[in-house]
C-alpha atoms as a PDB file:
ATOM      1  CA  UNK A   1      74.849 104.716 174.704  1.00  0.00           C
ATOM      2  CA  UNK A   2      76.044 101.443 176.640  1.00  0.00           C
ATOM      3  CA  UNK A   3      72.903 101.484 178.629  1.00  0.00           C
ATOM      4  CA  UNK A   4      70.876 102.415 175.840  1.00  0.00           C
ATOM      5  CA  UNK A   5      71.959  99.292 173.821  1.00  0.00           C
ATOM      6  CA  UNK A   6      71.591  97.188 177.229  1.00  0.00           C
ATOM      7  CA  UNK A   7      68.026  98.336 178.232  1.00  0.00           C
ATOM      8  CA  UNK A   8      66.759  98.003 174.238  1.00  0.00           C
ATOM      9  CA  UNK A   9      68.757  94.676 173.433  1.00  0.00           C
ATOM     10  CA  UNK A  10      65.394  92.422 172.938  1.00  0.00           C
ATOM     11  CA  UNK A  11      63.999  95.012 171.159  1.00  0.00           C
ATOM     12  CA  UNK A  12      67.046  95.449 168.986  1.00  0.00           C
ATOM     13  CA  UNK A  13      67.508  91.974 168.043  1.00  0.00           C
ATOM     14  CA  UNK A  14      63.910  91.294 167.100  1.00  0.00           C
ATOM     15  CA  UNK A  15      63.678  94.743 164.151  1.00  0.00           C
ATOM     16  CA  UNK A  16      67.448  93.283 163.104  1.00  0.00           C
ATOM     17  CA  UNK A  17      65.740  89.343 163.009  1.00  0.00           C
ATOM     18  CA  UNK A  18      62.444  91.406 161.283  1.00  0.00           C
ATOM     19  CA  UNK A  19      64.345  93.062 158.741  1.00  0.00           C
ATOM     20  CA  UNK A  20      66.492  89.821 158.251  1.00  0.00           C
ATOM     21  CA  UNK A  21      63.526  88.150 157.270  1.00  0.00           C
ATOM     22  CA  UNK A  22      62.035  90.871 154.752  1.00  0.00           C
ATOM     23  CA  UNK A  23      64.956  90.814 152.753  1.00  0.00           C
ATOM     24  CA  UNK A  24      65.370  87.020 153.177  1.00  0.00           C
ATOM     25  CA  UNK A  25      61.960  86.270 151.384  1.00  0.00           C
ATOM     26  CA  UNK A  26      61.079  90.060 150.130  1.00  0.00           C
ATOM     27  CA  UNK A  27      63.911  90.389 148.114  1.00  0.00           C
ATOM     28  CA  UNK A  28      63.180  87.774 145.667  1.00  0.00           C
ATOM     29  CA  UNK A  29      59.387  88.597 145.655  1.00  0.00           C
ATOM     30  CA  UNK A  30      60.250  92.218 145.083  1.00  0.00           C
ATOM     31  CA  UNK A  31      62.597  90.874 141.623  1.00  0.00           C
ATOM     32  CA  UNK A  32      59.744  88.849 140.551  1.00  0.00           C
ATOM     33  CA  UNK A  33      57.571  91.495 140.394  1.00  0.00           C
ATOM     34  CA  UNK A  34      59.705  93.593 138.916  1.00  0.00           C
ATOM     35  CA  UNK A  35      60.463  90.923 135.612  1.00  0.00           C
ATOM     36  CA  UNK A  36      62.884  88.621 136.916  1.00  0.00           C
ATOM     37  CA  UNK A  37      61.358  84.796 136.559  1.00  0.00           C
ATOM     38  CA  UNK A  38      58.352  86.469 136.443  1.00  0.00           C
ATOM     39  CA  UNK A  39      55.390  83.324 136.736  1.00  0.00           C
ATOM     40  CA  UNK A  40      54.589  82.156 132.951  1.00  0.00           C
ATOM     41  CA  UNK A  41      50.875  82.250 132.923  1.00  0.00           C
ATOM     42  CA  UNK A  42      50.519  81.692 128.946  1.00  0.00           C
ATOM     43  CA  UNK A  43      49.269  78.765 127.130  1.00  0.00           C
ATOM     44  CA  UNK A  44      51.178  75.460 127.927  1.00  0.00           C
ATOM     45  CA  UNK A  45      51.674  72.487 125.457  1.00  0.00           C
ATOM     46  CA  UNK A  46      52.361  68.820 125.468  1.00  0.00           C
ATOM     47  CA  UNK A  47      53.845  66.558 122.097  1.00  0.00           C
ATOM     48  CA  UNK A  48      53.916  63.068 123.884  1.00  0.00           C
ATOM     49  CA  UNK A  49      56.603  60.529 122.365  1.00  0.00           C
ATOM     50  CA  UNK A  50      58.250  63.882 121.213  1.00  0.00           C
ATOM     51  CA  UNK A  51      62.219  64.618 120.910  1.00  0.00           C
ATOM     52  CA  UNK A  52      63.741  67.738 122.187  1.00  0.00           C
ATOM     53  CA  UNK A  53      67.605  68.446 122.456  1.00  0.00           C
ATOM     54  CA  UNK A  54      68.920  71.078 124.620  1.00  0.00           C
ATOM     55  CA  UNK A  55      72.709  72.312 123.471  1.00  0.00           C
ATOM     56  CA  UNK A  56      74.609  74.512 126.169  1.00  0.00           C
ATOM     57  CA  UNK A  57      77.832  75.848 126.228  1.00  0.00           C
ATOM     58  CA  UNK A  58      81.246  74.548 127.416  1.00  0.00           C
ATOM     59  CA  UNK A  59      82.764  77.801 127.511  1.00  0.00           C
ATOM     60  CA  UNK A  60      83.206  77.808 131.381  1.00  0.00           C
ATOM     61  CA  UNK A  61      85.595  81.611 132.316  1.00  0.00           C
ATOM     62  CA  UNK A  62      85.172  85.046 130.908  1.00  0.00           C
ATOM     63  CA  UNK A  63      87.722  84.739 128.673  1.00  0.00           C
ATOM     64  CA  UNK A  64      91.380  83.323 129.501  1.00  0.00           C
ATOM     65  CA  UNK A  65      91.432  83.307 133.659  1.00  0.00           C
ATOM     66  CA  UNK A  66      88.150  85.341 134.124  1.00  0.00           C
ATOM     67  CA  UNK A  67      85.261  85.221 136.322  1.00  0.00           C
ATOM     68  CA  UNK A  68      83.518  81.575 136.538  1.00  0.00           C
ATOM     69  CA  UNK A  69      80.293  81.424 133.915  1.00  0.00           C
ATOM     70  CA  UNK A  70      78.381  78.783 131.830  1.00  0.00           C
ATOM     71  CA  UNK A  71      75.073  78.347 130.779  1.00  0.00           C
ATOM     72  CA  UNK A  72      72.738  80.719 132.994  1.00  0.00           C
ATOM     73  CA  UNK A  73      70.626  78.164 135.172  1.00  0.00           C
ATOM     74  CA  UNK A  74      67.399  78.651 134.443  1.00  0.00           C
ATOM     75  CA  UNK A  75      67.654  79.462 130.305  1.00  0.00           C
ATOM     76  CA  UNK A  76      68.856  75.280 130.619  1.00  0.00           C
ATOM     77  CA  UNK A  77      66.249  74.319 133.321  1.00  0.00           C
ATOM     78  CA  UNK A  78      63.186  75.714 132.382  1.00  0.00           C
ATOM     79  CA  UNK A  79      62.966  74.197 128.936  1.00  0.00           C
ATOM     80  CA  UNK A  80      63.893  71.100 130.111  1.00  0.00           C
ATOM     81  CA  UNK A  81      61.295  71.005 132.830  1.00  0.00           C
ATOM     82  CA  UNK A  82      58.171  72.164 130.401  1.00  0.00           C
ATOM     83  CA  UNK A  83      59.691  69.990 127.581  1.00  0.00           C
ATOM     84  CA  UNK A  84      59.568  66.966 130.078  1.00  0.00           C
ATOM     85  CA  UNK A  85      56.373  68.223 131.677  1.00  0.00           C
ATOM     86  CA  UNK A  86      54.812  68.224 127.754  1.00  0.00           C
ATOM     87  CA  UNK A  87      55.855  64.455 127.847  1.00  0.00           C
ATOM     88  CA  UNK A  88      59.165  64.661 125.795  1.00  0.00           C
ATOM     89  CA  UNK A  89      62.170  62.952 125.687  1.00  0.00           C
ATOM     90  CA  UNK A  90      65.052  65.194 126.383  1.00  0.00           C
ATOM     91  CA  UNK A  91      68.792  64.908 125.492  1.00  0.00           C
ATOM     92  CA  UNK A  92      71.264  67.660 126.687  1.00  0.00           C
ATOM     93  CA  UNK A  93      74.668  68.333 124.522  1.00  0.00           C
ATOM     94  CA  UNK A  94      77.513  70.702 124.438  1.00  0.00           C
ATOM     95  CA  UNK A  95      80.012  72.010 121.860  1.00  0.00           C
ATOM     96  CA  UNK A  96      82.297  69.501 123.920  1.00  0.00           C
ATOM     97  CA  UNK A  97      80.697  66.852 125.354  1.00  0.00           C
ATOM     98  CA  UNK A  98      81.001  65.981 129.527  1.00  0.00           C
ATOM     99  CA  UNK A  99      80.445  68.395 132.220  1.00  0.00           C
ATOM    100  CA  UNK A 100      78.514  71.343 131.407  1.00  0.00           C
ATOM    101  CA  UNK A 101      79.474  74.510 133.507  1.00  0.00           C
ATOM    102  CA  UNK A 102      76.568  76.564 135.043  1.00  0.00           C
ATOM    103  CA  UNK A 103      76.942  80.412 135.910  1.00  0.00           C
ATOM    104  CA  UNK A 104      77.438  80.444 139.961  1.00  0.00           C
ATOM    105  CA  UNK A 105      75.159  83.185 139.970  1.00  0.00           C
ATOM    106  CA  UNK A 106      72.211  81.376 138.670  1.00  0.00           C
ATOM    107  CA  UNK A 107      71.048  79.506 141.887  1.00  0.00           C
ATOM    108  CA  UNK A 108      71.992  82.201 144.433  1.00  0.00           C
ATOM    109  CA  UNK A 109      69.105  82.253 146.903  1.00  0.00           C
ATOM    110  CA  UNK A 110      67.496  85.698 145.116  1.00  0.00           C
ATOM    111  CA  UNK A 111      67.751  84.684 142.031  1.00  0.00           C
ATOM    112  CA  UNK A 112      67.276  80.893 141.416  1.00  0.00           C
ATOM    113  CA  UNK A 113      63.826  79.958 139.443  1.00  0.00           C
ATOM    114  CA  UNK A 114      60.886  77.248 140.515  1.00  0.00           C
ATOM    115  CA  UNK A 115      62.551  75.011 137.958  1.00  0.00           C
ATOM    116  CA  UNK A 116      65.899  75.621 139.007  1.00  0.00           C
ATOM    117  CA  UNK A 117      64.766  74.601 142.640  1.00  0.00           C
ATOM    118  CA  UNK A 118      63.835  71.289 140.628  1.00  0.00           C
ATOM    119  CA  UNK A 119      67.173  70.698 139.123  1.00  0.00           C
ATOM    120  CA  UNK A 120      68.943  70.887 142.666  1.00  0.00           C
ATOM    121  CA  UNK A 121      66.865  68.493 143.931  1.00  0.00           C
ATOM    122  CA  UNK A 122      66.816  66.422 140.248  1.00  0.00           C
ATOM    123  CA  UNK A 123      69.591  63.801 139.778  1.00  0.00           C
ATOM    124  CA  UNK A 124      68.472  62.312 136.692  1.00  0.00           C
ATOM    125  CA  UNK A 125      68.479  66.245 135.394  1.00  0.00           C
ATOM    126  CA  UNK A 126      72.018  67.014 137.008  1.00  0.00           C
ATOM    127  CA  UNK A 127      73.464  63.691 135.595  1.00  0.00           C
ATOM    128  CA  UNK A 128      72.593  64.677 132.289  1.00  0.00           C
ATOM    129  CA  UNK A 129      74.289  67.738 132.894  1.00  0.00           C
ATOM    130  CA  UNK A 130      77.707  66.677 133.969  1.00  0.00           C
ATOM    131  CA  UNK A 131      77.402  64.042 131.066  1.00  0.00           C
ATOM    132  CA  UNK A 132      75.733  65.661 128.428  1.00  0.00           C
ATOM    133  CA  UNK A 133      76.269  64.498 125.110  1.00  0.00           C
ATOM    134  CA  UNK A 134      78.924  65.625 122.258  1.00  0.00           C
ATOM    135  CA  UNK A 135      77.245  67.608 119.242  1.00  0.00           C
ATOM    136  CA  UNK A 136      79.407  65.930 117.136  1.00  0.00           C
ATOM    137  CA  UNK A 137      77.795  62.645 117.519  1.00  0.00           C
ATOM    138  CA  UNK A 138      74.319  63.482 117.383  1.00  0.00           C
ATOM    139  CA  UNK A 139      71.887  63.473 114.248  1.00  0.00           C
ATOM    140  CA  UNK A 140      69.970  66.531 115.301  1.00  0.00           C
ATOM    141  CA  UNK A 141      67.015  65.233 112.261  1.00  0.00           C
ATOM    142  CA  UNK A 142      65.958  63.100 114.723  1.00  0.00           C
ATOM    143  CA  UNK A 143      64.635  65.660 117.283  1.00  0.00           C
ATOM    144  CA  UNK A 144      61.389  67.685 116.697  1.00  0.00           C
ATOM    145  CA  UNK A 145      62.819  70.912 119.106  1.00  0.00           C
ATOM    146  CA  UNK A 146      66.345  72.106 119.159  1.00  0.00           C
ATOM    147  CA  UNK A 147      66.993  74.225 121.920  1.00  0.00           C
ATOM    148  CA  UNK A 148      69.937  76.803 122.316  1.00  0.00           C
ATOM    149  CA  UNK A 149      69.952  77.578 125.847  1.00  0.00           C
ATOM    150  CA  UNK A 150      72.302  81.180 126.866  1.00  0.00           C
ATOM    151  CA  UNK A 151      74.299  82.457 129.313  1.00  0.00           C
ATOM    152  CA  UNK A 152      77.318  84.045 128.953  1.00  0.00           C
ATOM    153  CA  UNK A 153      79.905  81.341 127.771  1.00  0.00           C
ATOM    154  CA  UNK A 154      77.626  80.521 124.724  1.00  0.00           C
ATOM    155  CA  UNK A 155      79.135  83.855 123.393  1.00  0.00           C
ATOM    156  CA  UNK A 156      82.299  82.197 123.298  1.00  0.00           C
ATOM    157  CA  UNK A 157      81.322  78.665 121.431  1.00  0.00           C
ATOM    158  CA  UNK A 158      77.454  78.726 120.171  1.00  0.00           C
ATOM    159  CA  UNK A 159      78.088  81.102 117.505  1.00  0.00           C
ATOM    160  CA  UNK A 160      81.955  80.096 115.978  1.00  0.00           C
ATOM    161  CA  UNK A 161      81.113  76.546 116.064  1.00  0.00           C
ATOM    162  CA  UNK A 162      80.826  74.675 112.202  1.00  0.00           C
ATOM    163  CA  UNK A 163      79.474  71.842 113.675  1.00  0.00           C
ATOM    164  CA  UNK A 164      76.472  73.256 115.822  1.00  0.00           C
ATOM    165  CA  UNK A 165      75.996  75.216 112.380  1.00  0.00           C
ATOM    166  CA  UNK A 166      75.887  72.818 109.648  1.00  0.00           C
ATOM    167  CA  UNK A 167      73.808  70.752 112.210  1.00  0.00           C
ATOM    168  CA  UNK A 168      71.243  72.936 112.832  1.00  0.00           C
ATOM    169  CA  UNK A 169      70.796  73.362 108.872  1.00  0.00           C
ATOM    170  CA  UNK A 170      70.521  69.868 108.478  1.00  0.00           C
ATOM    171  CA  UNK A 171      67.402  69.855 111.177  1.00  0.00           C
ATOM    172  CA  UNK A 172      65.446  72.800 109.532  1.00  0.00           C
ATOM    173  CA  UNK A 173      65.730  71.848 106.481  1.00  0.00           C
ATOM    174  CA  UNK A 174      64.179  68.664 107.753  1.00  0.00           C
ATOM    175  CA  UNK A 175      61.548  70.509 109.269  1.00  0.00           C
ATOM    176  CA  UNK A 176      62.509  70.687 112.796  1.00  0.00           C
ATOM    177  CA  UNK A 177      61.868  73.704 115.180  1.00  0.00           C
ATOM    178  CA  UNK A 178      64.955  75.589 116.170  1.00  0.00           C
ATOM    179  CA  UNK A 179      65.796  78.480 118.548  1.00  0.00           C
ATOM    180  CA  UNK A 180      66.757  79.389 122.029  1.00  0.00           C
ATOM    181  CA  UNK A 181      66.753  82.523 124.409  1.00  0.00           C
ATOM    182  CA  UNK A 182      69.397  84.879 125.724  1.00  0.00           C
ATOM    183  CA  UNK A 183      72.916  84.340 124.029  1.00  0.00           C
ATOM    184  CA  UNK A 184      71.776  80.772 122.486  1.00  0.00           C
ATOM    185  CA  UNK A 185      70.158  82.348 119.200  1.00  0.00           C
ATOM    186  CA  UNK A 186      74.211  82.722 118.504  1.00  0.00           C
ATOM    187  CA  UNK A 187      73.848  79.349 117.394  1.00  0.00           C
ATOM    188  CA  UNK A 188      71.778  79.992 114.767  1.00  0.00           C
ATOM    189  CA  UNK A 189      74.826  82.526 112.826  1.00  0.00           C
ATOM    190  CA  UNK A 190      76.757  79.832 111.029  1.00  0.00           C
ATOM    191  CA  UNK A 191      73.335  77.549 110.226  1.00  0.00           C
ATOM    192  CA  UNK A 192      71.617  77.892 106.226  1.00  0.00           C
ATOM    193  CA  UNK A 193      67.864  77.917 105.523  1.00  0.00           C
ATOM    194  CA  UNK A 194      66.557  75.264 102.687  1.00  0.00           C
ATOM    195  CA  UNK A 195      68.202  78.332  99.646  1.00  0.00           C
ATOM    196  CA  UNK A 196      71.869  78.051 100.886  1.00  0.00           C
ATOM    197  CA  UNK A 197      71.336  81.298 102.724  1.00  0.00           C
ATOM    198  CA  UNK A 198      72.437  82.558 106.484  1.00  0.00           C
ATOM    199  CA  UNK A 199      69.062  80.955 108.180  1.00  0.00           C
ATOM    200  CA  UNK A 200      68.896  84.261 110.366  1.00  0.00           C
ATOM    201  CA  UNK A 201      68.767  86.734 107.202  1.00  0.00           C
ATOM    202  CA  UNK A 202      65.651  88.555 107.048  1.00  0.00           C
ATOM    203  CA  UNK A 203      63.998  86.633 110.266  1.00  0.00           C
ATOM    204  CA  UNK A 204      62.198  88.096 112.666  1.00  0.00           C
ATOM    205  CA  UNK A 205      64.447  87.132 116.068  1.00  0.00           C
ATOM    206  CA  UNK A 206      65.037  88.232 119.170  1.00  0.00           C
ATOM    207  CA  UNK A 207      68.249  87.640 122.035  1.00  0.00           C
ATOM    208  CA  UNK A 208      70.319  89.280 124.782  1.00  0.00           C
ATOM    209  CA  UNK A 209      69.974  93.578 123.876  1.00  0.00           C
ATOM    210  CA  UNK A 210      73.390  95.259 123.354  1.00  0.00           C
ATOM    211  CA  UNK A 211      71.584  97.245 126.476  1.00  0.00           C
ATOM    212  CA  UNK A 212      71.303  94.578 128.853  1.00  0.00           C
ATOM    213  CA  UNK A 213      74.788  93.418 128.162  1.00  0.00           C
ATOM    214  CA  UNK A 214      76.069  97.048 128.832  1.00  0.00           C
ATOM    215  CA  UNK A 215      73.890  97.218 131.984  1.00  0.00           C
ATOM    216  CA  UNK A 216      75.500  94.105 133.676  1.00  0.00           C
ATOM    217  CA  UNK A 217      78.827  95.449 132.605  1.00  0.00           C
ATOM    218  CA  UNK A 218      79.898  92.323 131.199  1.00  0.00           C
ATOM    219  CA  UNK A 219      81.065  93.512 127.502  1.00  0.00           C
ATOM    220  CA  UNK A 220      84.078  91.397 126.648  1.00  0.00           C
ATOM    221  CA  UNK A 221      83.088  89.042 125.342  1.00  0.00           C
ATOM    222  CA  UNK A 222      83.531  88.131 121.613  1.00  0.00           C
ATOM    223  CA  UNK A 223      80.281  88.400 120.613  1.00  0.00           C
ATOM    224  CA  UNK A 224      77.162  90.190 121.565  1.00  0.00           C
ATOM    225  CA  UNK A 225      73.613  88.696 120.460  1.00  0.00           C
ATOM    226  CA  UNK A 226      71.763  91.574 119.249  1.00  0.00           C
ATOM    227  CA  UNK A 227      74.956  92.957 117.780  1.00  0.00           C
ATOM    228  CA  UNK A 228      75.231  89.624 115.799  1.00  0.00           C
ATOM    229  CA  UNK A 229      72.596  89.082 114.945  1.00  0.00           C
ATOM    230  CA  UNK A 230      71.952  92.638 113.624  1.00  0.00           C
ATOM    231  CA  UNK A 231      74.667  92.199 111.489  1.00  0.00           C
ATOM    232  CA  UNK A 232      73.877  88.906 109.938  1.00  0.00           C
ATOM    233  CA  UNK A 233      70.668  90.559 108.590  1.00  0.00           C
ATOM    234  CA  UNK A 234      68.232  89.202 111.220  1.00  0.00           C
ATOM    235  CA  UNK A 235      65.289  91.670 111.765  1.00  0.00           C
ATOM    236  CA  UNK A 236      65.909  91.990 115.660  1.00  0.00           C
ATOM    237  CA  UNK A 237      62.566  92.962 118.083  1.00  0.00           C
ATOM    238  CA  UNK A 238      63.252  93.001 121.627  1.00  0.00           C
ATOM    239  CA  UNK A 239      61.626  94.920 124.864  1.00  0.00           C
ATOM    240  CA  UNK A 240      63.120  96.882 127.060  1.00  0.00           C
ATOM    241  CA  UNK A 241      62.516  97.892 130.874  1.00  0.00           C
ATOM    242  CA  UNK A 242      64.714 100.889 133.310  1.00  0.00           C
ATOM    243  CA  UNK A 243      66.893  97.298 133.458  1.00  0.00           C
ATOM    244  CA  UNK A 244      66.573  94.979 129.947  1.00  0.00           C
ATOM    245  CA  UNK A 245      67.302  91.852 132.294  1.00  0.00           C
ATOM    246  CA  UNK A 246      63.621  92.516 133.836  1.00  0.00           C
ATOM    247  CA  UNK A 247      62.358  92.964 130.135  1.00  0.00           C
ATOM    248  CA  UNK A 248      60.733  89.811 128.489  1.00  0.00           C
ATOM    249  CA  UNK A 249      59.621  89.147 124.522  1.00  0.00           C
ATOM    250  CA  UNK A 250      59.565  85.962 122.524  1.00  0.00           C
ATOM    251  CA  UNK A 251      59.314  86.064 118.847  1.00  0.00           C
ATOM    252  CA  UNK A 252      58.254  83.309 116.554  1.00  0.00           C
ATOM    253  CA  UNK A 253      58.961  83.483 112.906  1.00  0.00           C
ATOM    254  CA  UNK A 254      57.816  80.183 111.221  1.00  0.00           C
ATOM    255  CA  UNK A 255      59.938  77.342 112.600  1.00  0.00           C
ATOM    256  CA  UNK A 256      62.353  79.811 114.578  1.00  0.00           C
ATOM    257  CA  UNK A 257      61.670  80.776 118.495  1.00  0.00           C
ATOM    258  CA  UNK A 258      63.718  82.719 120.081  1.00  0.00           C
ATOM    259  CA  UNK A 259      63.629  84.846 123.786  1.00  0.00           C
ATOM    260  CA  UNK A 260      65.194  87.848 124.310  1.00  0.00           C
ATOM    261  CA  UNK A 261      66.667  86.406 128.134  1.00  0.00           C
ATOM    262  CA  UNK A 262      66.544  84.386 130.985  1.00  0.00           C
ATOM    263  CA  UNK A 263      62.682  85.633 131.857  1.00  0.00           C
ATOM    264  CA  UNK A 264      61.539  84.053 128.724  1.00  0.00           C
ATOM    265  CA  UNK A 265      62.392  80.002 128.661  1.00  0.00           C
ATOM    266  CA  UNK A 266      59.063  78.728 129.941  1.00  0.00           C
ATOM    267  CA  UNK A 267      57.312  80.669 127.043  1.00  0.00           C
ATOM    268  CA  UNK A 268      59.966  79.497 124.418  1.00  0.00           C
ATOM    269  CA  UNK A 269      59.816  76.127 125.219  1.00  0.00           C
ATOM    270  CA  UNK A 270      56.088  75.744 124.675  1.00  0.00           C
ATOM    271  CA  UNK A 271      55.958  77.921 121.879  1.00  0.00           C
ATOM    272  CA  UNK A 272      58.593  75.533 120.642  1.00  0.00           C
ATOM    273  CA  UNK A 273      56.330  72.979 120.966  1.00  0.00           C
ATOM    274  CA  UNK A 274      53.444  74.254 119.628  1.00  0.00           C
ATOM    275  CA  UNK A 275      55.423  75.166 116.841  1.00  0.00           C
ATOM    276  CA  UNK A 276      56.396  71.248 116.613  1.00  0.00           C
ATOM    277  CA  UNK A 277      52.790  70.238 116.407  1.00  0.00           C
ATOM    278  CA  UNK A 278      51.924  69.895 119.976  1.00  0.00           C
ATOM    279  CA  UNK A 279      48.677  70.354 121.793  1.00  0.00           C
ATOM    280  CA  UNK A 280      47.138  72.092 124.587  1.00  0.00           C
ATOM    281  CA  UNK A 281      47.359  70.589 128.184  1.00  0.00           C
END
């Protein structure tokens, strides 16, 4: 075996450096084919001297002394860079204020998106990240998008918080377009349409499937989006795939846009801005 190894070491080293490289670069073309970040080749849309206001999470461990999470990565970065590349202004809060944790997982090498490539190498982006605004200071009315972006910690703050609710009210009664993909459409529980009632009642929305959260194993946490969402009398429409996280849908319903999960922030954001009045670019 010895002088097997010995006489067939070149040859060895070269299908170990071959195979190396297919999984290197193959692996992340092989989950983009299969749904994951999957290219957005829809319509795009720009709303020059436009307002748009991202809100993440601050919720930063699986519950108390869990596993590291945040906002996923890309459901933050991809809006951001279409909202920016539609000429907007953007602002980026958090239920409170400062540093803004991201999942870990989000920019591993087989996972990370285009636009999160352009975060890591955006420090104007990654300052307004670690100091991104407090909710509770901001007049939301004077924003034409408000985007909830997901991940898992937003099921610990998005959906519990008063302020992020009665805020959001405020900005859709004054006409504003709200929404958000993944777990962000959490933050729409506690917010009231222009009647006094729940703003999700009877809307056709979509988030994070009760299947996708079962898939990934990650189930304790305090709220589920579908679940939710369900329950608060929001007419839920997702897709599904043999995994939901490859599965994309976005759903507009007036002045409401929501994604079902990570795949879908590119198409959110400029339905978002259609929504707001924007036009083709």
């Amino acid at each position: 075996m010895k002088s097997f190894i010995k006489r067939h070491l070149p040859a060895i080293i070269v299908v170990i450096l071959v195979l190396g490289l297919v999984v290197r670069f193959g692996l992340p073309v092989g989950l983009r084919a299969m749904g994951l970040h999957a290219p957005y080749t829809g319509q795009r849309y720009m709303l020059p001297q436009g307002r748009a206001l991202i809100i993440c999470t601050s919720q930063d461990t699986l519950g108390e002394g869990g596993a590291k999470t945040g906002v996923f990565g890309s459901e933050l970065t991809a809006p951001y860079c279409e909202f920016t590349d539609g000429r907007m202004k953007v602002d980026i809060a958090s239920i409170q204020g400062g540093e803004i944790p991201i999942d870990p997982i989000s920019f591993k090498w087989f996972i990370k998106s285009p636009s999160d490539v352009r975060y890591l190498s955006d420090s104007v982006l990654q300052d307004k990240v670690k100091r991104s605004l407090l909710i509770d200071d901001i007049d939301f009315t004077k924003y034409d998008i408000i985007y909830l972006a997901g991940g898992w910690g937003a099921a610990y703050d998005l959906g519990v918080s008063k302020v992020l609710g009665d805020k959001i009210t405020r900005a859709y009664g004054a006409g504003k377009v709200v929404g958000g993909v993944c777990h962000g459409p959490l933050g729409l529980l506690l917010a009231r349409d222009e009647k006094g009632n729940p703003l999700v009642r009877g809307r056709r929305l979509t988030a994070v499937t009760d299947k996708q959260v079962k898939e990934l194993g990650i189930t304790m946490t305090p709220q589920h989006p579908e679940r939710e969402l369900r329950a608060a009398g929001a007419v839920f429409e997702s897709s599904t795939a043999f995994r939901d996280m490859f599965a994309n849908n976005a759903v507009v319903d007036g002045r409401i846009v929501t994604g079902q999960n990570q795949n879908a922030g590119e198409e959110v954001a400029n339905k978002m801005i259609e929504a707001a009045g924007g036009a083709r670019r």
